[in-house]
Every structure is written in structure tokens, then in C-alpha cells.
Protein backbone atom coordinates (compact mmCIF):
# COMPACT_ATOMS: atom_id res chain seq x y z
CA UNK A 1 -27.59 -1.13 -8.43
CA UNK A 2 -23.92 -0.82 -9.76
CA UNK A 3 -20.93 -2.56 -7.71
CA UNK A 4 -17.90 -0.87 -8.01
CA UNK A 5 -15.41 -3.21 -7.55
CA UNK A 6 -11.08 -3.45 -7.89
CA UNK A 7 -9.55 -6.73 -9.63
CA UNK A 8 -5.73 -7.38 -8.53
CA UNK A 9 -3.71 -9.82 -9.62
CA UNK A 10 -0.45 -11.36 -7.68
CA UNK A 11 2.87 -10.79 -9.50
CA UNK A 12 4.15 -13.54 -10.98
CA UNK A 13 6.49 -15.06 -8.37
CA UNK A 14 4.05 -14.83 -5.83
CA UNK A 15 1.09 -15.89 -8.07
CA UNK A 16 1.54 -19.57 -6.98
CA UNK A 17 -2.15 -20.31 -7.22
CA UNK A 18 -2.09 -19.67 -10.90
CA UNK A 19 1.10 -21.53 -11.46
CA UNK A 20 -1.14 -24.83 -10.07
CA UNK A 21 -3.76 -23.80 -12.11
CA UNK A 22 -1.30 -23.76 -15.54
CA UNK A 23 0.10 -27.20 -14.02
CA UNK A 24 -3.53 -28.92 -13.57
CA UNK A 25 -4.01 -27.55 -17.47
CA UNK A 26 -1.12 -29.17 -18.84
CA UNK A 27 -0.66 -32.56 -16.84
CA UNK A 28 -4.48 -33.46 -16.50
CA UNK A 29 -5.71 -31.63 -20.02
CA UNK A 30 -2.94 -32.30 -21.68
CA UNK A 31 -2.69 -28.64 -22.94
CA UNK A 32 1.02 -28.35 -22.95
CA UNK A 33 0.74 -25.25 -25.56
CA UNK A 34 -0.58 -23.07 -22.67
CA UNK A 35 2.01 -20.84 -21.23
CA UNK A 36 0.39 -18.43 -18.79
CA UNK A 37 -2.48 -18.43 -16.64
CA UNK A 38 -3.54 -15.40 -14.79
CA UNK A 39 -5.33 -15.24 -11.93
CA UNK A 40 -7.91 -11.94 -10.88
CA UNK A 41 -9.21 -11.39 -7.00
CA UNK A 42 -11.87 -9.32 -6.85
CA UNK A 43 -13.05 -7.05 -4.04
CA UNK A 44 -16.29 -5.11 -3.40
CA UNK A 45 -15.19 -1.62 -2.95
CA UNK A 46 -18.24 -1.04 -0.62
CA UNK A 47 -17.00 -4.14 1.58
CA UNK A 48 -13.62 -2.31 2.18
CA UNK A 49 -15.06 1.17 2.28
CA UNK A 50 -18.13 -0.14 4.77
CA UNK A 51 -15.33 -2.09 6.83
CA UNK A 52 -13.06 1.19 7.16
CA UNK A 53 -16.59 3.52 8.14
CA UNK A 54 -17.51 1.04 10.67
CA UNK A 55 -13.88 0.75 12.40
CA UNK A 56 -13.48 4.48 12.39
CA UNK A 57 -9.77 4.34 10.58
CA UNK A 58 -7.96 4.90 7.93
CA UNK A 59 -7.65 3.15 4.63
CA UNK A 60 -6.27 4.35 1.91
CA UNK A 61 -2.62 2.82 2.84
CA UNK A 62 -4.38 -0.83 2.72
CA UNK A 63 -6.20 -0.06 -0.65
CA UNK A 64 -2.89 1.16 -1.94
CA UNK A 65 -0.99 -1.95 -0.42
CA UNK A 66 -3.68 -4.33 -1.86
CA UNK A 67 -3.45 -2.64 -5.53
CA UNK A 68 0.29 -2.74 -5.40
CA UNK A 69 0.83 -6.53 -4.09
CA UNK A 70 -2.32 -7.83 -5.45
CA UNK A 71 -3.84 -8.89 -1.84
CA UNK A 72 -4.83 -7.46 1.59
CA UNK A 73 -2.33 -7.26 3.93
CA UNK A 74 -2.37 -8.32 7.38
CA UNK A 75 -2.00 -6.47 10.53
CA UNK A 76 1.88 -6.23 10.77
CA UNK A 77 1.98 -5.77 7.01
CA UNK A 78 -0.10 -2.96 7.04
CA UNK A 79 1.95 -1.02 9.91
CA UNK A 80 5.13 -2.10 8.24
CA UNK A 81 3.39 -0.71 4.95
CA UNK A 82 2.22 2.63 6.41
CA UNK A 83 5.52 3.42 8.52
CA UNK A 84 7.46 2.73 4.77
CA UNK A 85 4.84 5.59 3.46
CA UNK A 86 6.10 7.95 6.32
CA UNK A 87 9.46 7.31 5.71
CA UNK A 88 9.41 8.39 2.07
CA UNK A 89 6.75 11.44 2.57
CA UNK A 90 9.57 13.99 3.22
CA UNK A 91 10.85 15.85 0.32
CA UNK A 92 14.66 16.63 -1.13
CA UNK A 93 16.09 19.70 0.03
CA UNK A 94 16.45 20.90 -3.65
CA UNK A 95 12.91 19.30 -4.14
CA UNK A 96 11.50 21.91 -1.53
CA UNK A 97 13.58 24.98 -3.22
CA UNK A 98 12.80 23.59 -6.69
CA UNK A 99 8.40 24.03 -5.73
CA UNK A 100 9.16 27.41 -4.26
CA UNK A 101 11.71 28.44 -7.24
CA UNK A 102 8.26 27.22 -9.79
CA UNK A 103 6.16 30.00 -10.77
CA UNK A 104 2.74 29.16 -12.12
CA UNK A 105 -0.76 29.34 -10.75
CA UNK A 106 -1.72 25.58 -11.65
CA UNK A 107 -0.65 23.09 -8.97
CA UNK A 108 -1.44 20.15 -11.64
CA UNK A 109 1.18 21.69 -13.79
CA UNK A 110 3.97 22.35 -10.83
CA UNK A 111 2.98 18.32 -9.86
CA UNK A 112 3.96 17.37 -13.31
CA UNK A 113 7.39 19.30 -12.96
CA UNK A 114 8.19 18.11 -9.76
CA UNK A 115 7.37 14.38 -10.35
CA UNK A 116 9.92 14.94 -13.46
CA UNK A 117 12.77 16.91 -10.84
CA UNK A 118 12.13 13.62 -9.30
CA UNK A 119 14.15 11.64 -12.03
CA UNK A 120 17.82 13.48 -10.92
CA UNK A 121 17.23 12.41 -7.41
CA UNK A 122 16.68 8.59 -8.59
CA UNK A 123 20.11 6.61 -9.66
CA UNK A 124 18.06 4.32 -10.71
CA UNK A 125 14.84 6.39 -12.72
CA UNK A 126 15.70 4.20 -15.89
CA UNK A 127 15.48 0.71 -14.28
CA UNK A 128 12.48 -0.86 -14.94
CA UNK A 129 12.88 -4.06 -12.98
CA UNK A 130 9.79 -5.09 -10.82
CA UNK A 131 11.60 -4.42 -7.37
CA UNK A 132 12.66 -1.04 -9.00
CA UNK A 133 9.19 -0.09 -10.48
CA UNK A 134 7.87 -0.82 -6.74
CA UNK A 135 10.27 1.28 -4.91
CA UNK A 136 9.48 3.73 -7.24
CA UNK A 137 5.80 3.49 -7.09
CA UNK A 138 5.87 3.80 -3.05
CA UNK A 139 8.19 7.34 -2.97
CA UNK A 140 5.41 8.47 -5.51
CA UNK A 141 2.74 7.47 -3.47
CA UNK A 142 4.28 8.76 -0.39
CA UNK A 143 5.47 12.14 -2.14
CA UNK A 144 2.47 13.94 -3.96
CA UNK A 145 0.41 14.63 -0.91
CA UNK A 146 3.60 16.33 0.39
CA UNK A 147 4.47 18.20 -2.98
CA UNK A 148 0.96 19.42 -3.64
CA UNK A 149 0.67 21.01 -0.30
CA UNK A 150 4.00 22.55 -0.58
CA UNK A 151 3.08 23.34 -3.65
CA UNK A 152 0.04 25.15 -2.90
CA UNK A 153 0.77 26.82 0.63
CA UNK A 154 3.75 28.53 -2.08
CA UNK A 155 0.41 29.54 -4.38
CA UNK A 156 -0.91 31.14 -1.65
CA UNK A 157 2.25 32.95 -0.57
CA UNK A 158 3.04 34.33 -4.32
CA UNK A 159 -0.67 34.99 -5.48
CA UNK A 160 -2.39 35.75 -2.12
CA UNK A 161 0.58 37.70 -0.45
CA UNK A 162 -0.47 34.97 2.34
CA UNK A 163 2.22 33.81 5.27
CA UNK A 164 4.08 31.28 3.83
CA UNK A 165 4.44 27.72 6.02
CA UNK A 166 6.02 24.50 5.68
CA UNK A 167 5.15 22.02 7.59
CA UNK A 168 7.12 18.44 7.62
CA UNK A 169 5.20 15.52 7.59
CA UNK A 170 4.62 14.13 11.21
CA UNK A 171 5.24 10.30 12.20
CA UNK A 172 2.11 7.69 12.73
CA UNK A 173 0.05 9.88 10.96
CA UNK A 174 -2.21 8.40 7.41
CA UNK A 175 -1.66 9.87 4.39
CA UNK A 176 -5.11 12.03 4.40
CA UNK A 177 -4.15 13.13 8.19
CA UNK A 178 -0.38 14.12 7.36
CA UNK A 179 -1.95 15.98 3.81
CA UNK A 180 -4.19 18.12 6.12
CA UNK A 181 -1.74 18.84 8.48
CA UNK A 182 0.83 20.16 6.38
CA UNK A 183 -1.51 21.98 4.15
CA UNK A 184 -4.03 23.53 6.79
CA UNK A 185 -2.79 22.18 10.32
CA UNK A 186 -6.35 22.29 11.81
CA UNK A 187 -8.58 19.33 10.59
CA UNK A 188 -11.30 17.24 12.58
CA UNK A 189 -10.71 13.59 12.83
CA UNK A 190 -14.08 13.53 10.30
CA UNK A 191 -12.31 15.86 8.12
CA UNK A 192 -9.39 13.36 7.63
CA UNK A 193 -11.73 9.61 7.56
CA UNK A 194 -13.71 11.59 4.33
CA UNK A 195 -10.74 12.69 2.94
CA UNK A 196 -9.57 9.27 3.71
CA UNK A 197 -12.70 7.86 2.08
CA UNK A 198 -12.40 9.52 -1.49
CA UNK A 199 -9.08 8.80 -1.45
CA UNK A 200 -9.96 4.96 -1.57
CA UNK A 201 -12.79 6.16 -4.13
CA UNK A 202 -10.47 7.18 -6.33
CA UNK A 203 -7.92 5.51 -6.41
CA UNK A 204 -8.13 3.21 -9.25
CA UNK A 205 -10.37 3.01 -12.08
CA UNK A 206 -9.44 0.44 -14.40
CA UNK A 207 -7.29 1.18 -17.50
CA UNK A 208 -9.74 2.46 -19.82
CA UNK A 209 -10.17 6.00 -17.92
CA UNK A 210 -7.69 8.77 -20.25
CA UNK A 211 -5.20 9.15 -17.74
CA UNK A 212 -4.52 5.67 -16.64
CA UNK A 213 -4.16 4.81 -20.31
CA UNK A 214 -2.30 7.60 -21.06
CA UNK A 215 0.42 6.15 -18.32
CA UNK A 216 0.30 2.35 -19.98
CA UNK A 217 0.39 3.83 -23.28
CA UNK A 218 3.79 5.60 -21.79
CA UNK A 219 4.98 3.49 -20.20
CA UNK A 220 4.69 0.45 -22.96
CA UNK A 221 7.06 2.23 -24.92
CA UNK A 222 9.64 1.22 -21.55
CA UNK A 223 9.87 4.77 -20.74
CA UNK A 224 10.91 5.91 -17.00
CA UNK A 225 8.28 6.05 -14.02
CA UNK A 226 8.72 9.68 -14.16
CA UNK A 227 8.17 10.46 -17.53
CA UNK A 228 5.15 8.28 -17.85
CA UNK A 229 3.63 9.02 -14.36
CA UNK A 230 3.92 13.01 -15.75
CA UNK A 231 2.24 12.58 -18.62
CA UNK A 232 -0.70 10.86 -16.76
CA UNK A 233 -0.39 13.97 -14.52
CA UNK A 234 -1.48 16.09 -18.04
CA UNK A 235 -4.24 13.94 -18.69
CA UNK A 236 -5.65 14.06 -15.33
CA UNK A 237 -5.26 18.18 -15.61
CA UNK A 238 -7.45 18.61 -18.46
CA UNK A 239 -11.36 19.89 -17.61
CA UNK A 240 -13.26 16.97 -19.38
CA UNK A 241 -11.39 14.64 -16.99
CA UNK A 242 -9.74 15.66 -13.25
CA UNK A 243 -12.18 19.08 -13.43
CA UNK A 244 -15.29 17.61 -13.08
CA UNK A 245 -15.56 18.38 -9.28
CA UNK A 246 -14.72 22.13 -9.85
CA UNK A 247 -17.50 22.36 -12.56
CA UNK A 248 -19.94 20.68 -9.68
CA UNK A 249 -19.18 22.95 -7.35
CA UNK A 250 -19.29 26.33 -9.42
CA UNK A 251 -23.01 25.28 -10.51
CA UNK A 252 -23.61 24.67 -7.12
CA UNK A 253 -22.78 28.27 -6.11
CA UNK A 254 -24.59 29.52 -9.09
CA UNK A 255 -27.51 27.37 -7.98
CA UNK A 256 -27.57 28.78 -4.50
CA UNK A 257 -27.83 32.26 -5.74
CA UNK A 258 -30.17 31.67 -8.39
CA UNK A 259 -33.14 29.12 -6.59
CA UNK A 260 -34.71 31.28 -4.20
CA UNK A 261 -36.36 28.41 -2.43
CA UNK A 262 -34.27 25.71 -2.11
CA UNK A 263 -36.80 23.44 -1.38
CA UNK A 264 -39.60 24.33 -3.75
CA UNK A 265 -39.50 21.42 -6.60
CA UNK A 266 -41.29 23.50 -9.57
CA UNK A 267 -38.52 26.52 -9.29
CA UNK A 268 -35.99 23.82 -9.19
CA UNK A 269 -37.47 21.69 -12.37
CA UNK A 270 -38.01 25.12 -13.95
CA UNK A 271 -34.30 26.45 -13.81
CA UNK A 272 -32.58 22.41 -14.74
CA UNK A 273 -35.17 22.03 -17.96
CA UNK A 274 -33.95 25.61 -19.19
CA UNK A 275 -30.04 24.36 -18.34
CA UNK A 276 -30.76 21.61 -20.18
CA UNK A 277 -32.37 23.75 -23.00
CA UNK A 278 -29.20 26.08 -23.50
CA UNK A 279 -30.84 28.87 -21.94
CA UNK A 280 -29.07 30.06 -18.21
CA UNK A 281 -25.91 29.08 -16.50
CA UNK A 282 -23.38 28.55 -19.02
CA UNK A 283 -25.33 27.85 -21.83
CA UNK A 284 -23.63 24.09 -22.49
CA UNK A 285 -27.22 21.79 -22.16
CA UNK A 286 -25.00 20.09 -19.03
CA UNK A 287 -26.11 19.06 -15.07
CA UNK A 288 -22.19 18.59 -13.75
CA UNK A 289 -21.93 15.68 -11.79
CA UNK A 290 -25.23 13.86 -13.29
CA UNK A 291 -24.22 11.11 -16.00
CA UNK A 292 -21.12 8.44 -15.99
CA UNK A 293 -20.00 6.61 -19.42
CA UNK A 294 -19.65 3.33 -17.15
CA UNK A 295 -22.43 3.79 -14.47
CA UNK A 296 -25.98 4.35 -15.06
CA UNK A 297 -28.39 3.00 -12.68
CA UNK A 298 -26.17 4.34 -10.38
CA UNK A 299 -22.12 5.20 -8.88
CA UNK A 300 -21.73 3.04 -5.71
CA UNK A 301 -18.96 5.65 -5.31
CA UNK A 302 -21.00 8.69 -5.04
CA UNK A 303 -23.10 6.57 -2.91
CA UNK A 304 -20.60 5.94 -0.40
CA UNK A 305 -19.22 9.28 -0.26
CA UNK A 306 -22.86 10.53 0.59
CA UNK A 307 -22.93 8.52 3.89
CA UNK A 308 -19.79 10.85 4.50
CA UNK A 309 -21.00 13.98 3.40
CA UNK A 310 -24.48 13.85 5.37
CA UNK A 311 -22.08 13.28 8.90
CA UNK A 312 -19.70 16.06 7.61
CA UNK A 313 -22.58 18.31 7.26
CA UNK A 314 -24.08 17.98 10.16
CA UNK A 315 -20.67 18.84 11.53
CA UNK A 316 -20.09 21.43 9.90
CA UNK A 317 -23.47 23.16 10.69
CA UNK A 318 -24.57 22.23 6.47
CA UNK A 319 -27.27 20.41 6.90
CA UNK A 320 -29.77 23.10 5.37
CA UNK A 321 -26.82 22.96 1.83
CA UNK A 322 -26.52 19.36 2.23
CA UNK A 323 -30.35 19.32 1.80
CA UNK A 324 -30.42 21.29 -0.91
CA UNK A 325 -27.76 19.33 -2.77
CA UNK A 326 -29.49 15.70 -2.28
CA UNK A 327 -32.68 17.82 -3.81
CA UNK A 328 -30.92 18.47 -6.36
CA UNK A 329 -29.35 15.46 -7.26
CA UNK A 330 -33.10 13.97 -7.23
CA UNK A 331 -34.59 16.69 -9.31
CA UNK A 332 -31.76 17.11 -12.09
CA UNK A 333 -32.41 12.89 -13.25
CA UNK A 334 -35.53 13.43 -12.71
CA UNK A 335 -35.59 16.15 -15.03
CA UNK A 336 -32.53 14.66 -17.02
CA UNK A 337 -35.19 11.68 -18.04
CA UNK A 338 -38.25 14.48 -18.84
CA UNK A 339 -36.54 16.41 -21.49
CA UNK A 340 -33.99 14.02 -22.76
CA UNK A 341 -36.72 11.19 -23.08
CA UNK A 342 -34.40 8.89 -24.58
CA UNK A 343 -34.91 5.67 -22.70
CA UNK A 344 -31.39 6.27 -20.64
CA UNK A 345 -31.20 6.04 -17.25
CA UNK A 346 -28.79 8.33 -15.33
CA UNK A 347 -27.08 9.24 -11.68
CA UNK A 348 -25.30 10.97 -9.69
CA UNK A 349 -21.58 10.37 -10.45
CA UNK A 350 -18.94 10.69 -7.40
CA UNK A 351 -17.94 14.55 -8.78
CA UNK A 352 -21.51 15.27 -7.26
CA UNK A 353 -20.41 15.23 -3.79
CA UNK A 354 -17.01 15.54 -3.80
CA UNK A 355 -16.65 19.20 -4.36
CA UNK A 356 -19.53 20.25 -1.68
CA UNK A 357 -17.01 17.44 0.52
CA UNK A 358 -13.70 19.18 -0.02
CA UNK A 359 -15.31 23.00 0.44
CA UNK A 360 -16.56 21.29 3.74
CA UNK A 361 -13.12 20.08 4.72
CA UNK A 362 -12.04 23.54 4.24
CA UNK A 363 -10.09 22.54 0.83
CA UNK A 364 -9.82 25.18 -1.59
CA UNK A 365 -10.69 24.78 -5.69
CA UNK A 366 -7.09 25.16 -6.14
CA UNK A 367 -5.95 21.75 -5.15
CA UNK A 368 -9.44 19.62 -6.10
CA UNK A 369 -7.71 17.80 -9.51
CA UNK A 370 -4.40 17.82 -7.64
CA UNK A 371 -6.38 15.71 -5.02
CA UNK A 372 -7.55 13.42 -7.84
CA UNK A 373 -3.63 13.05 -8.55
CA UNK A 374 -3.02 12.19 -5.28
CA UNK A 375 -5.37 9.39 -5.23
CA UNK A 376 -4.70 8.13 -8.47
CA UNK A 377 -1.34 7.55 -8.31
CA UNK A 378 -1.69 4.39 -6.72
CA UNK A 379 -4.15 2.78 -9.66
CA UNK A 380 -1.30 4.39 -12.13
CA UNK A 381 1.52 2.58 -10.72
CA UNK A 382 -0.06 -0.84 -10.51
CA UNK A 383 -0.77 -0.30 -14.33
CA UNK A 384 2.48 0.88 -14.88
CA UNK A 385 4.04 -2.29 -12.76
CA UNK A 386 1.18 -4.46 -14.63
CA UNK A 387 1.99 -3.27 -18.18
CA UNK A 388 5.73 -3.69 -17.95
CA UNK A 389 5.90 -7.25 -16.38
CA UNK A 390 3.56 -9.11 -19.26
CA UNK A 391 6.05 -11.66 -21.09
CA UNK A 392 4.87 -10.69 -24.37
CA UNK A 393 5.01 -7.05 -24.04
CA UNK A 394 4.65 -4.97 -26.66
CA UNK A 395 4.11 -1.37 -27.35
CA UNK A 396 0.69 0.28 -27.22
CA UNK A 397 -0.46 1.71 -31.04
CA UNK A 398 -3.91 2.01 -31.17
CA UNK A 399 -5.02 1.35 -34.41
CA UNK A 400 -6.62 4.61 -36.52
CA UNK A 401 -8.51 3.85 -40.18
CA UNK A 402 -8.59 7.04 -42.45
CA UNK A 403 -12.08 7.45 -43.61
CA UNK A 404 -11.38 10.42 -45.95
CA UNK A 405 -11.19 9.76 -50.27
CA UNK A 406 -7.30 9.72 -51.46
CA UNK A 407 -7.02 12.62 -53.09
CA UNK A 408 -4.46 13.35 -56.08
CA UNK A 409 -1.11 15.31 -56.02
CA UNK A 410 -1.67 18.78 -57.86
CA UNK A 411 2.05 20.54 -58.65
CA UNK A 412 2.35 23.57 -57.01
CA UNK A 413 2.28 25.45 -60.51
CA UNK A 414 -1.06 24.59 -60.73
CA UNK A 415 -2.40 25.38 -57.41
């Protein structure tokens, strides 16, 4: 079984066990050439996540905290933490007119606009001192679940013709309560601990995912938060990344309409081996939501987020499509294994679950990736804060070889 797990690291005034550590090297090794020692904690996502389940509150703002700073924090840091977050969650005036001025139908693109409208509002947007990058890092963090529900309830007024509403963020609320609220108003207290839940799931995913890179290749040049927190925004957007969920949740549909019993285990081997084969749905060979390029035996986040789901469902009065879905899950690596036959084993990945989740929660397609955004936010500012405090910093260039002959200049006379 996988363990999904997050690695912090202190910054370096407060990383006083690794400055013992360097000491210890130099006075008792006599290694005087060593200049920096770094120092990773690691924590078992499924420890937090299990912790936060059990307890029956809210953790995203202690996941965020803990990427951030580098540790947990402890009671009072945690309120002080979370009351910061509400402080910050409330938009500029010409912030609020600038989302309703934006035309578009694609919230990921009006994000990306708005997080760069952030940069007049910031005397400061080109400082990229530590203190700086944090304050920084905390108005984004605080900000995006307010701008993509403004952002979409204005979607729904231009496209839908729909009332339009506003809500302000409320005090002692968490982030995934205050998101619901202003975007929907009614939730259920389950509704906002899953939200809650793949919020933490996704919040960070090391720096080799495209849109985390894309922000520390950014922001290695010593661009502004803005700029490089935007462009992360367009990585995130794009269908082979962010869109996985949405892709889920359409075959899902098309699943539902096209199994007539959902629990017969021939029709449903029949109709995945001709997927597979190219021949119905959309003709790509692809199960959405089976497969990771990291996990394989199996995604201790999907696994987590199915603990949620089955309560949800039963809430919701889904059980019979929650059913269904955990067939299918079974059946499509069983099936994967059948045809493929190439010795790999598969599973579920989190985008499995997460769009049956959100359609639970009452969340529509519109805002899935933009959901992803808000979660992610948090890894991409503790890369951003990471990549821009090394002491040898340099600028990202990844390295390209042309494999292609030279080929000789002809005159364009005798072209």
C-alpha cells in the first residue's frame, strides 16, 4: 500500500536543529567545507487526515500552517492562524467590480486575472523578502475561495440569467465552511468536513506535478508572487492536469445511462474492455480516474476520500450510485490488467471520487479545477517561499538535447 506523505522543512532562522546538526559536522568531523544542512519532517497524510475525521473538524488551515512554517502548530497558533485567514478573505472594492466587470465563461481563466489585479493592490508585489513572500502567500490563501465564488455566482448571473448574490465571508468560519457559504449558503456540516478533507488532499504534491513546477520555474527567474502564482493558475487549467475530475464524472454519467444493470459484472467488463479497445464512449482507449504516474498499488488519497464519500452518500440518499461507482472502480483494474496484460499494476487515483464528491456537495462542473486552485495554492506558495530562499539560487533551465541531423543552409535562390 502507498503512503502519501508531506516533507516540510523549517526556514532557516528557525531551523535551529539543523544549524546543530552543521555544527556537530564541522567541530566533531572536522568537515569545515560544509555550509548547509537541511533538515526534512515528514508527516503521514493519513495520520493528519484520520486525526481531523475522528475529531469531527476542520483542517485544512493546520495543513496550510504546517506547509507554510514547516511544523504543526499548536492550539493558540492555530486560532491565531485561522482568525489571520478570516481577516484577509474579504476582497477590494475594485477587486469585487473588477470579477463582475470580467467576461468569460472559464472561472480558471477569471482566477488567473484576478490573482494578477491583485499586484496594483500590493505596494509591495515586487518584494521578495521571506516576511514579504509570507504575507503574500496568506492573502492568496485566504482570497481564492472568495474570488472563485464571486467569480462564479457572476457566471451564473451572465450565462444562466440566474439572481445574482454576494455574500461576504462570515467570522469563525474554516475556509471550506466560508467557500460554501458564500457560493451556495446552504451546506451540511458533512458537506463542509469533505470539502474540508480534499482540500488537505490536495493541497500539495511535491514539485514535480506541471503546475507546481511551472510556479518554481517562475518564480526562479525572481519574478512577483502574482505573476508566478498566475502562471501556475494556467497550468493547473489545462485538461491533462486540473480536468481530470470533470472527465471522471462525465464517464460516470455516460456510464449510468449506458449499464443497464449496475450491478451485473459481465455487462460492466463487456462495456470497459470495448473502452479500452477504442470502440464506445469517446473513443480515447482511457478509464478516467484509473492510473497515477506516481501511485500504483494504490492512492492513499483516493482512499481517504472514499471513507468520506460512502458517509456523504448515505446522506445524501446515494448509496445505490455510490455502489455502483466502488463497482466500478473494482471492475475497470480488473479489466485494466485483462486487456492491457502488461505486468502493471493500477488504481484508483483521487479524481475517482472527487467528482461523484463535489456533485454530492451540490458543486457544479464549473468550479471543479478552480477547487483544485484553491487547494493548491498553499503547496505553490511554500515552493515559491522554498525556491527563493536557497543561498545558491539560481534560475531554473531545464536542459533540452536536439536529436535531429544539422542540416545545411540552401540560399533562397535555390530553394
Amino acid at each position: 500500500m502507498s503512503v502519501y506523505r508531506v516533507y516540510v522543512e523549517k526556514k532557516a532562522p528557525f531551523a535551529v536543529e539543523a544549524q546543530g546538526v552543521l555544527s556537530d559536522i564541522r567541530s566533531s568531523l572536522g568537515i569545515h567545507s560544509a555550509s548547509c544542512v537541511r533538515i526534512l519532517n515528514r508527516y503521514d497524510v493519513e495520520d493528519i487526515s484520520h486525526a481531523i475525521i475522528k475529531e469531527k473538524r476542520f483542517g485544512f488551515e493546520e495543513v496550510a500552517y504546517l506547509l507554510l512554517s514547516g511544523r504543526l502548530p499548536d492550539k493558540e497558533e492555530l486560532a491565531s492562524f485561522c482568525e489571520l485567514i478570516n481577516d484577509n478573505m474579504a476582497l477590494e472594492q475594485k477587486t469585487k467590480m473588477n470579477i463582475i466587470e470580467l467576461e468569460g465563461n472559464n472561472i480558471m481563466n477569471i482566477l488567473a486575472r484576478s490573482v494578477l489585479e491583485m499586484y496594483r493592490f500590493d505596494p509591495d508585489a515586487d518584494d521578495t523578502s521571506r516576511d514579504n513572500l509570507m504575507r503574500q502567500s496568506i492573502d492568496l490563501i485566504s482570497k481564492f475561495p472568495t474570488i472563485i465564488a464571486y467569480a462564479y455566482n457572476m457566471l451564473r448571473h451572465a450565462t444562466f440569467g440566474r439572481s445574482l448574490h454576494i455574500r461576504h465571508p462570515q467570522e469563525k468560519l474554516s475556509i471550506a465552511e466560508n467557500f460554501l457559504y458564500m457560493l451556495k449558503k446552504d451546506y451540511t456540516e458533512l458537506d463542509a468536513r469533505t470539502l474540508d478533507l480534499l482540500l488537505i488532499l490536495q493541497a500539495e504534491h511535491g514539485g514535480g506535478n506541471n503546475s507546481t513546477f511551472t510556479v518554481r520555474v517562475t518564480s526562479s527567474t525572481g519574478t512577483d508572487t502574482y505573476s508566478a502564482i498566475a502562471a501556475g493558475i494556467g497550468s493547473l487549467k489545462g485538461p491533462l492536469h486540473g480536468g481530470a475530475n470533470i472527465q471522471v464524472a462525465d464517464m460516470f454519467h455516460h456510464l449510468q445511462e449506458n449499464i443497464k444493470d449496475w450491478t451485473n459484472v459481465d455487462e460492466i467488463d463487456t462495456y470497459f474492455t470495448r473502452m479500452l479497445n477504442k470502440e464506445v464512449y469517446n473513443k480515447t482507449g482511457l478509464i478516467y480516474g484509473i492510473g497515477h504516474a506516481v501511485y500504483t498499488i494504490s492512492d492513499p488519497r483516493a482512499l481517504l476520500l472514499k471513507e468520506l464519500a460512502r458517509d456523504l452518500a448515505r446522506e445524501k440518499g446515494k448509496e445505490r450510485e455510490f455502489a455502483f461507482l466502488e463497482l466500478l472502480e473494482e471492475r475497470a483494474i480488473a479489466t485494466f490488467g485483462r486487456i492491457k496484460n502488461n505486468g502493471k499494476t493500477v488504481s484508483s487515483n483521487i479524481d475517482f471520487y472527487s467528482g461523484f464528491v463535489y456533485e454530492m456537495i451540490g458543486l457544479p462542473q464549473e468550479i471543479f479545477t478552480p477547487l483544485f486552485a484553491m487547494a493548491r495554492i498553499v503547496g505553490w506558495c511554500a515552493h515559491r517561499n522554498e525556491e527563493l530562499n536557497f543561498e545558491g539560487k539560481r534560475i531554473i533551465r531545464p536542459a533540452y538535447k536536439n536529436v535531429l541531423d544539422d542540416l545545411a543552409y540552401i540560399p533562397i535562390k535555390k530553394r
